[in-house]
N, C-alpha and C. Protein backbone atom coordinates (compact mmCIF):
# COMPACT_ATOMS: atom_id res chain seq x y z
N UNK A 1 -78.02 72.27 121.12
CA UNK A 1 -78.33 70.86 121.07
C UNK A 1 -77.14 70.16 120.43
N UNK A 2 -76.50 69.40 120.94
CA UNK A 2 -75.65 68.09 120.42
C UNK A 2 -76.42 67.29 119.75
N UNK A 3 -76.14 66.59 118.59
CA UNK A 3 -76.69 65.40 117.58
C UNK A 3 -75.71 65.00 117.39
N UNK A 4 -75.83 63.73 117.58
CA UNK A 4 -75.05 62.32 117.23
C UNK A 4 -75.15 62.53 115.30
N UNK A 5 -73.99 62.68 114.44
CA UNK A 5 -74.10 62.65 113.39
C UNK A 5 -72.81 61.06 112.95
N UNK A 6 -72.74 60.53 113.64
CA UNK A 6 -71.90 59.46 113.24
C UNK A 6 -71.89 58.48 111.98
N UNK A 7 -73.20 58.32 111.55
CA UNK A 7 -73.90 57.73 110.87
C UNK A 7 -73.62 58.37 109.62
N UNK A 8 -73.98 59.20 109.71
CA UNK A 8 -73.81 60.61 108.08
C UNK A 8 -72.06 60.77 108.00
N UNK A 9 -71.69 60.75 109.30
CA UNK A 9 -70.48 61.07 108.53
C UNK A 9 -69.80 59.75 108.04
N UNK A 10 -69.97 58.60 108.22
CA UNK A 10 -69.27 57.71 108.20
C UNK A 10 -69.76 57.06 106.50
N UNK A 11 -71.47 57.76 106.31
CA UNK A 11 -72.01 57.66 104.84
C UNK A 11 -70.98 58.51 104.02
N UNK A 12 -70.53 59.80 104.34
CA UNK A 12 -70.27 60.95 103.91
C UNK A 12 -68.62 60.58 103.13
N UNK A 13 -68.11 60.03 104.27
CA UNK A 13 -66.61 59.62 104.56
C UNK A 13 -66.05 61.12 104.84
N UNK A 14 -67.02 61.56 105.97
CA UNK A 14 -66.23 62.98 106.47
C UNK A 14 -66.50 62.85 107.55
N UNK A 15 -65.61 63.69 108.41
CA UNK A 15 -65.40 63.94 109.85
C UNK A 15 -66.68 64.94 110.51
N UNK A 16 -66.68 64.81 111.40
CA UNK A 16 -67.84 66.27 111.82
C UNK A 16 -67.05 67.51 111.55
N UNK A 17 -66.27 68.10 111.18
CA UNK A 17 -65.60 69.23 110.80
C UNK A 17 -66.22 69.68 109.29
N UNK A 18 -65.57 68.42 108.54
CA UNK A 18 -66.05 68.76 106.98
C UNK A 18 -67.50 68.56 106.69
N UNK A 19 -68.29 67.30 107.68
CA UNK A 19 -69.66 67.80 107.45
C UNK A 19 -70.16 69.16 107.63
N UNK A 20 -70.01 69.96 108.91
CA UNK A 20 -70.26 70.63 108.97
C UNK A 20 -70.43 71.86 108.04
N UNK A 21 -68.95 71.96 107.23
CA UNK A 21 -69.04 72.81 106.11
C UNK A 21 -69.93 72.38 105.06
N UNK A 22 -69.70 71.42 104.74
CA UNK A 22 -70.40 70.85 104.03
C UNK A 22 -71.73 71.02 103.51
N UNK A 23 -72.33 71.05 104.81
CA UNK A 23 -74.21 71.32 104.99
C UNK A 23 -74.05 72.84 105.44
N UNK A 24 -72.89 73.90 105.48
CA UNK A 24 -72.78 75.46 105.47
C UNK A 24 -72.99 75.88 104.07
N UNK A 25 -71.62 75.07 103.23
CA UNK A 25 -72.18 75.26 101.86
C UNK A 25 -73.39 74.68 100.84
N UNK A 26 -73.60 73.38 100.95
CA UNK A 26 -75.07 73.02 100.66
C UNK A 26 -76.42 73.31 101.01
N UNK A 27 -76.43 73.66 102.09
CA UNK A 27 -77.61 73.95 103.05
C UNK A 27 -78.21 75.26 103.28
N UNK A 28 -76.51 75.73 103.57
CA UNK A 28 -76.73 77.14 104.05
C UNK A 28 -77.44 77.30 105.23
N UNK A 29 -76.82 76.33 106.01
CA UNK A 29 -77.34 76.34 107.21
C UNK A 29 -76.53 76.01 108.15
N UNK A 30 -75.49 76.70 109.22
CA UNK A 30 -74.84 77.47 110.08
C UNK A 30 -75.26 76.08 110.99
N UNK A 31 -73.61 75.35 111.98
CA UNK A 31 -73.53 74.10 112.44
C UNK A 31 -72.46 74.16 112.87
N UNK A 32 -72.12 74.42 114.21
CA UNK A 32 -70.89 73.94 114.94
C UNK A 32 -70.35 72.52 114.92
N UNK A 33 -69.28 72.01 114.37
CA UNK A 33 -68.80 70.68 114.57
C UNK A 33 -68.46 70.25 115.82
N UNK A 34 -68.90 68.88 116.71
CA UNK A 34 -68.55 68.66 117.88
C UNK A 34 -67.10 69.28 118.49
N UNK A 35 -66.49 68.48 117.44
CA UNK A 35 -64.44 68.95 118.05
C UNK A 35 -64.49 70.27 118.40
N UNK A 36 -64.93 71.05 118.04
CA UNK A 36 -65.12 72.60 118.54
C UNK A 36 -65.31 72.51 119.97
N UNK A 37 -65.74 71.44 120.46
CA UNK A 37 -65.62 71.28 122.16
C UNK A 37 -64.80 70.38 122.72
N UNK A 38 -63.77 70.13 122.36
CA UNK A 38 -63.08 68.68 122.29
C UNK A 38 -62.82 67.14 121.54
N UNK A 39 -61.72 67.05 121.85
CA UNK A 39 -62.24 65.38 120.92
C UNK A 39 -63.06 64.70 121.02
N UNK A 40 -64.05 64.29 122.28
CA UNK A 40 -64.97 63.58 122.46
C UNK A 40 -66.08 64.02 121.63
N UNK A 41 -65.78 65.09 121.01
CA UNK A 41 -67.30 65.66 120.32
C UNK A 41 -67.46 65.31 118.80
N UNK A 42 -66.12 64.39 118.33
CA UNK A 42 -66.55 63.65 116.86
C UNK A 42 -67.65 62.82 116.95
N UNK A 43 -67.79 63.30 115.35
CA UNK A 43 -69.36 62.71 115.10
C UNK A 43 -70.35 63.01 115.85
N UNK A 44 -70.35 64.39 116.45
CA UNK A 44 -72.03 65.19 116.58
C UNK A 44 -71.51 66.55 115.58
N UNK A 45 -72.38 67.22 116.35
CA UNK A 45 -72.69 68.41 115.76
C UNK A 45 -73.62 69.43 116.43
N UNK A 46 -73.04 70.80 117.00
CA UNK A 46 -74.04 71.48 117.48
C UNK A 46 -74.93 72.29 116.87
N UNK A 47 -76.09 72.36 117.37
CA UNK A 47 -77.23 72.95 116.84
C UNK A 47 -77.89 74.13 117.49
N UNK A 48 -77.76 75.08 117.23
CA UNK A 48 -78.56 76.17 118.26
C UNK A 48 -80.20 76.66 117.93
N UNK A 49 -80.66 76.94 118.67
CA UNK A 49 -81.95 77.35 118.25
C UNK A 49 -82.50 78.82 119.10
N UNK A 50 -81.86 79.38 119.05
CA UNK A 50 -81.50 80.73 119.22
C UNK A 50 -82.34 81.45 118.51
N UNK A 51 -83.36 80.89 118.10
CA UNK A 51 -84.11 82.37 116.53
C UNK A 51 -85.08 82.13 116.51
N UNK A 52 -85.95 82.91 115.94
CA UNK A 52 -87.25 82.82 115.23
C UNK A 52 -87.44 80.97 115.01
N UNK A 53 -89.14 81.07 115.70
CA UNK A 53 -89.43 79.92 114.91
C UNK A 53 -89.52 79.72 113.72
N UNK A 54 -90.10 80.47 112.66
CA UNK A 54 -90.01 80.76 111.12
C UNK A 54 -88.72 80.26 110.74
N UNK A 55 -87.56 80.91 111.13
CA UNK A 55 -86.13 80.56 110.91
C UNK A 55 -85.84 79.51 111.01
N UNK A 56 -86.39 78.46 112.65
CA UNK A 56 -85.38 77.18 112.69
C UNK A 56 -86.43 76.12 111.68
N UNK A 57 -87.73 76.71 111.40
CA UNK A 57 -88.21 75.42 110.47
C UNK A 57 -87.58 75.62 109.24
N UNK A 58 -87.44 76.57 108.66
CA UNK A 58 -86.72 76.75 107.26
C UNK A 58 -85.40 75.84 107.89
N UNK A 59 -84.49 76.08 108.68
CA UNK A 59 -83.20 75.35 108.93
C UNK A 59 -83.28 73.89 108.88
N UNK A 60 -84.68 73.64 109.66
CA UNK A 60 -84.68 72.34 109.94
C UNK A 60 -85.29 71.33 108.86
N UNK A 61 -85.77 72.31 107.34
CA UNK A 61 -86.23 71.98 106.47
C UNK A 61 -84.98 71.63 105.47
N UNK A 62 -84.09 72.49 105.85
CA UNK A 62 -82.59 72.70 104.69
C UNK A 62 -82.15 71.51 105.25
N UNK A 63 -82.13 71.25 106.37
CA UNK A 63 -81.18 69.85 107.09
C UNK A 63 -81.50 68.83 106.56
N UNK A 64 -82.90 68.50 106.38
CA UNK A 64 -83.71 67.26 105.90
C UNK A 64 -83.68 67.07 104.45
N UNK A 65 -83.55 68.08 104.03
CA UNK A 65 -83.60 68.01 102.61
C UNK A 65 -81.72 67.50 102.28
N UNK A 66 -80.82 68.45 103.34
CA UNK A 66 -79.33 67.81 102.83
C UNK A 66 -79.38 66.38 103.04
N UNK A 67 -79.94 65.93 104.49
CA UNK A 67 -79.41 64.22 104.76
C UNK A 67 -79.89 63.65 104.13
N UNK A 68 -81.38 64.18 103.46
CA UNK A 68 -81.72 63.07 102.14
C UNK A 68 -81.24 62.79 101.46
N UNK A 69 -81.00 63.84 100.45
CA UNK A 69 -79.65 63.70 99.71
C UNK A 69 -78.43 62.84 99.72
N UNK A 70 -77.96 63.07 100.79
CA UNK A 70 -76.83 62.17 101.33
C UNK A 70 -76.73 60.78 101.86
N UNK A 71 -77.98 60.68 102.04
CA UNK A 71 -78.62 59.03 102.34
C UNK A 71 -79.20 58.61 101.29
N UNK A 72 -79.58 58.99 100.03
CA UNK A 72 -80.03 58.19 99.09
C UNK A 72 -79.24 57.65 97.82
């Protein structure tokens, strides 16, 4: 899945590259940065869901809990 993260990064003052690490090291939760597919892919971010459901709600719980953070 592609997500539009433009918004966060532009809160962040990071690129989709360094978000990405970013929410690897905060989160601990594993995020391809768009540019990984080209330039057109700043400001998303890929998402796989490749796993256990158990797994992507914990992921999708770590995500919500980082952008809160980062939006408040």
């Amino acid at each position: 899945m592609f997500t539009n993260v433009k918004h966060c990064c532009a809160a962040c003052d990071l690129d989709c590259y360094d978000l990405a690490f970013d929410i690897l090291e905060k989160a601990h939760v594993a995020v391809t940065p768009g540019t990984d597919f080209g330039p057109g892919g700043e400001g998303y971010l890929r998402l796989s869901y490749a796993n256990s459901y158990e797994r992507l709600v914990e992921g999708l719980n770590r995500l919500d809990h980082y952008f809160a953070q980062i939006n408040s």
